[in-house]
N, C-alpha and C. Protein backbone atom coordinates (compact mmCIF):
# COMPACT_ATOMS: atom_id res chain seq x y z
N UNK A 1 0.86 -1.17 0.00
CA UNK A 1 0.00 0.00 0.00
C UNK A 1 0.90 1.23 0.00
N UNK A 2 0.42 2.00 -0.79
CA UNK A 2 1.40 3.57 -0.92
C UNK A 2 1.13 4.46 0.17
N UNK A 3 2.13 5.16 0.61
CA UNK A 3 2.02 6.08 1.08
C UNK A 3 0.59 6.78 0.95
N UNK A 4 0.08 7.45 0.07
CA UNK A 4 -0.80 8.19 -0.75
C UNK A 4 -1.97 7.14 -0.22
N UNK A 5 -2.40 6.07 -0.51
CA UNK A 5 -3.36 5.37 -0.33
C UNK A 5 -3.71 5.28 1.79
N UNK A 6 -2.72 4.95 2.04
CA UNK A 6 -2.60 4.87 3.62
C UNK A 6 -3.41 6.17 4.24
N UNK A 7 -2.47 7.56 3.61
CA UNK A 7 -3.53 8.89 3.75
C UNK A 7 -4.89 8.76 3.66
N UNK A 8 -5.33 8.52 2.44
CA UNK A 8 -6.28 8.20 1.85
C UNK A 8 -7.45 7.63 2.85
N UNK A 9 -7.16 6.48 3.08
CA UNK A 9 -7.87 5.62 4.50
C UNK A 9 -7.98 6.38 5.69
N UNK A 10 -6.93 7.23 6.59
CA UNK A 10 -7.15 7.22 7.47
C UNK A 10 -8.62 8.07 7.80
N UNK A 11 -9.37 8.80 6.94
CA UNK A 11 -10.57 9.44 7.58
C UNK A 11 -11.39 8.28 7.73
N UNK A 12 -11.42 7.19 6.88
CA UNK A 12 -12.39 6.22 7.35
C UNK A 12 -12.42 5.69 8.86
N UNK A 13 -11.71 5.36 9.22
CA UNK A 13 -11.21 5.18 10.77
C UNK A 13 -11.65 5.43 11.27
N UNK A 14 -11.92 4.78 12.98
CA UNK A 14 -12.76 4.90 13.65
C UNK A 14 -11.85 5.90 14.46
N UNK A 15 -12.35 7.11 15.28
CA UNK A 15 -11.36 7.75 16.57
C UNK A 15 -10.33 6.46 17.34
N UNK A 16 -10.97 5.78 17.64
CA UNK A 16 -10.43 4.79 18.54
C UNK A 16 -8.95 4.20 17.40
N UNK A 17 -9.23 3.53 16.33
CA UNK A 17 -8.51 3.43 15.47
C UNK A 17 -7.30 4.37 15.04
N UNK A 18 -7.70 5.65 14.81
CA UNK A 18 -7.22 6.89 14.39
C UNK A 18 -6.26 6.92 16.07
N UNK A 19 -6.59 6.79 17.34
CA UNK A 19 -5.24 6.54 18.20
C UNK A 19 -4.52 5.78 18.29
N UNK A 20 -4.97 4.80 17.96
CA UNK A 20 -4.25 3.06 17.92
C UNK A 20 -2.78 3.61 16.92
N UNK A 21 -3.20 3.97 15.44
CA UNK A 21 -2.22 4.85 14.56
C UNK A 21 -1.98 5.51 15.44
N UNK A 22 -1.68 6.54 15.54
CA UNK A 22 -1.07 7.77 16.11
C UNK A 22 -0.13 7.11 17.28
N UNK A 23 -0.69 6.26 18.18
CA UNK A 23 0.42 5.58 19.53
C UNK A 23 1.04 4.45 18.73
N UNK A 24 0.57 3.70 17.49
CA UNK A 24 1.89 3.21 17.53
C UNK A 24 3.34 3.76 16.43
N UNK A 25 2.59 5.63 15.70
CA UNK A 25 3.51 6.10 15.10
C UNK A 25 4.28 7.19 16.01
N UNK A 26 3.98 7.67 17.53
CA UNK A 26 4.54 8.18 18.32
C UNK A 26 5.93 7.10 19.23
N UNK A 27 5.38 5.76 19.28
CA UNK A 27 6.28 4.93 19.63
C UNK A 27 7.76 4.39 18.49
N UNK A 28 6.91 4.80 17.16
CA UNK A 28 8.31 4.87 16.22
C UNK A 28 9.49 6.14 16.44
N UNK A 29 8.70 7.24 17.06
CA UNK A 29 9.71 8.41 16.91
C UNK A 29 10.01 8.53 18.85
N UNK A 30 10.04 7.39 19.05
CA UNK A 30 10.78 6.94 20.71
C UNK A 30 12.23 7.47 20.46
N UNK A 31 12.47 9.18 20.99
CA UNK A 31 13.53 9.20 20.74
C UNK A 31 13.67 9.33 22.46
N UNK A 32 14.84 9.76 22.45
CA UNK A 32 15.78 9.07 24.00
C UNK A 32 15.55 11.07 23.98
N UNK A 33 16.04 11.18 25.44
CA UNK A 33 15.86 12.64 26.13
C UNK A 33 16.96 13.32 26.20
N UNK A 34 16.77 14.71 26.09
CA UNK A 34 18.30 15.50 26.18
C UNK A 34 18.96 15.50 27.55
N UNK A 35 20.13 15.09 27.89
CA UNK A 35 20.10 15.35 29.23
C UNK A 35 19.73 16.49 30.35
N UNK A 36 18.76 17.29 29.66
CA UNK A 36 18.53 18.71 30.33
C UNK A 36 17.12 18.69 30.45
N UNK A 37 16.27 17.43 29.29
CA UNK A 37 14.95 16.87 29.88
C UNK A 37 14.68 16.15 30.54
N UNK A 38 16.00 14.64 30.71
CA UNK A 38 15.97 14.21 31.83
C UNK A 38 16.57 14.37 33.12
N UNK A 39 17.23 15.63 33.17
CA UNK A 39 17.55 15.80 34.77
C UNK A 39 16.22 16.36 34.75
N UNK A 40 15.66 17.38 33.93
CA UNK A 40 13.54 17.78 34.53
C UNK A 40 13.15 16.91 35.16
N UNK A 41 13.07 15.78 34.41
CA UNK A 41 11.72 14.91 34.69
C UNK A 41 12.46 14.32 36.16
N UNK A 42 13.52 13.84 36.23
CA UNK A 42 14.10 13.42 37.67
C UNK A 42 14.08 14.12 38.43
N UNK A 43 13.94 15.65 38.37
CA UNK A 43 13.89 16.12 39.42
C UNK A 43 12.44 16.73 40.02
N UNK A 44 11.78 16.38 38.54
CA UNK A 44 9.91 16.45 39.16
C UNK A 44 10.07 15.35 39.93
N UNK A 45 10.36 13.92 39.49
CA UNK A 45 10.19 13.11 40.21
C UNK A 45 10.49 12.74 41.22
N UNK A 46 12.02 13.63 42.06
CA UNK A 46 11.93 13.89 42.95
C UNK A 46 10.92 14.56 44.17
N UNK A 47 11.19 15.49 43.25
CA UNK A 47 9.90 16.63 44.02
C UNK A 47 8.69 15.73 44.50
N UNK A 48 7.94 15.14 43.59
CA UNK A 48 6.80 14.54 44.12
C UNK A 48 6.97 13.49 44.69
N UNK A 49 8.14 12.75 44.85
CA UNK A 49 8.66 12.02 45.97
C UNK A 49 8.83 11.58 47.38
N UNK A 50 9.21 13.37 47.42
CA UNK A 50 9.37 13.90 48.66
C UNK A 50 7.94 14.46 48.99
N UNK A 51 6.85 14.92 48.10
CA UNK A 51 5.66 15.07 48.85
C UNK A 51 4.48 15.21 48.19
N UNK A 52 4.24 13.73 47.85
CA UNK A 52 2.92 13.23 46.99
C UNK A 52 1.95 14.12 47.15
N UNK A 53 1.89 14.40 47.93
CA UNK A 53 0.30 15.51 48.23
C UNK A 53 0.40 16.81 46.89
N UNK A 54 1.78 17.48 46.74
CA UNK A 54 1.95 18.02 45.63
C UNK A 54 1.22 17.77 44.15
N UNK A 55 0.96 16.48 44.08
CA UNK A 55 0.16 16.48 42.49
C UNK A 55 -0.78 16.40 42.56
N UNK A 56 -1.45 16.33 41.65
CA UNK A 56 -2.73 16.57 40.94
C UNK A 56 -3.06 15.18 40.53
N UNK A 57 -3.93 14.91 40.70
CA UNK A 57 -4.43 13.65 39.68
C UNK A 57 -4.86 13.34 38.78
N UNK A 58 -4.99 13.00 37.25
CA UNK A 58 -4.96 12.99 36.01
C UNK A 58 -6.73 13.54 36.11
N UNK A 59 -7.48 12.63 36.55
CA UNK A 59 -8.78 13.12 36.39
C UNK A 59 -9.45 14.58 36.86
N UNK A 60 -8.44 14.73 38.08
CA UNK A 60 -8.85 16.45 38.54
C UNK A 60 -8.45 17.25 37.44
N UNK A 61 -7.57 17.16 36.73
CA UNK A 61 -6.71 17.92 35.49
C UNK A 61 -7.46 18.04 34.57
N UNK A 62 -7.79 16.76 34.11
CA UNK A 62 -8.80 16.98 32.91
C UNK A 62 -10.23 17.84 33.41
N UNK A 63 -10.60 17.39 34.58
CA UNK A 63 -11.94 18.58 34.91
C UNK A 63 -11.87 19.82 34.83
N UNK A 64 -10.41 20.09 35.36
CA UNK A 64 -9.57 21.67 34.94
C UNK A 64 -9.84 22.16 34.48
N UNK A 65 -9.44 21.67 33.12
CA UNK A 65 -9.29 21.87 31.91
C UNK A 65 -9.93 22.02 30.90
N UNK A 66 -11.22 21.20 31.44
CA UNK A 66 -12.49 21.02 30.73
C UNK A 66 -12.54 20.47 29.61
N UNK A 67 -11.57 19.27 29.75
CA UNK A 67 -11.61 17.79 28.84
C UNK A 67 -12.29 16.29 29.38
């Protein structure tokens, strides 16, 4: 199947489908972190380490947010 044709298809797709694509073409571009994103994320993950009460929980976020 061509390139061109693959396009082609994806409006048929179901949403659910249309993520299934998308997570497993975000898992192709698995690139590795700069070391200046992963000292970030280690040191969020510190942070909330030291005091869980600090986060948020995915579902309060999205109510936030109003998603």
């Amino acid at each position: 199947m061509s390139t061109a044709e693959i396009i082609n298809e994806l409006p048929k797709l179901t949403e659910a489908e249309r993520q299934l694509v998308l997570g497993k073409l975000l898992e192709l571009e698995d690139l590795p972190l700069s070391d200046a994103d992963e000292a970030l994320v280690n040191s969020r993950l510190a942070d909330h380490r030291s005091d869980p009460s600090s986060s948020v929980p995915l579902e309060d976020m999205k109510r936030r947010l109003g998603s």
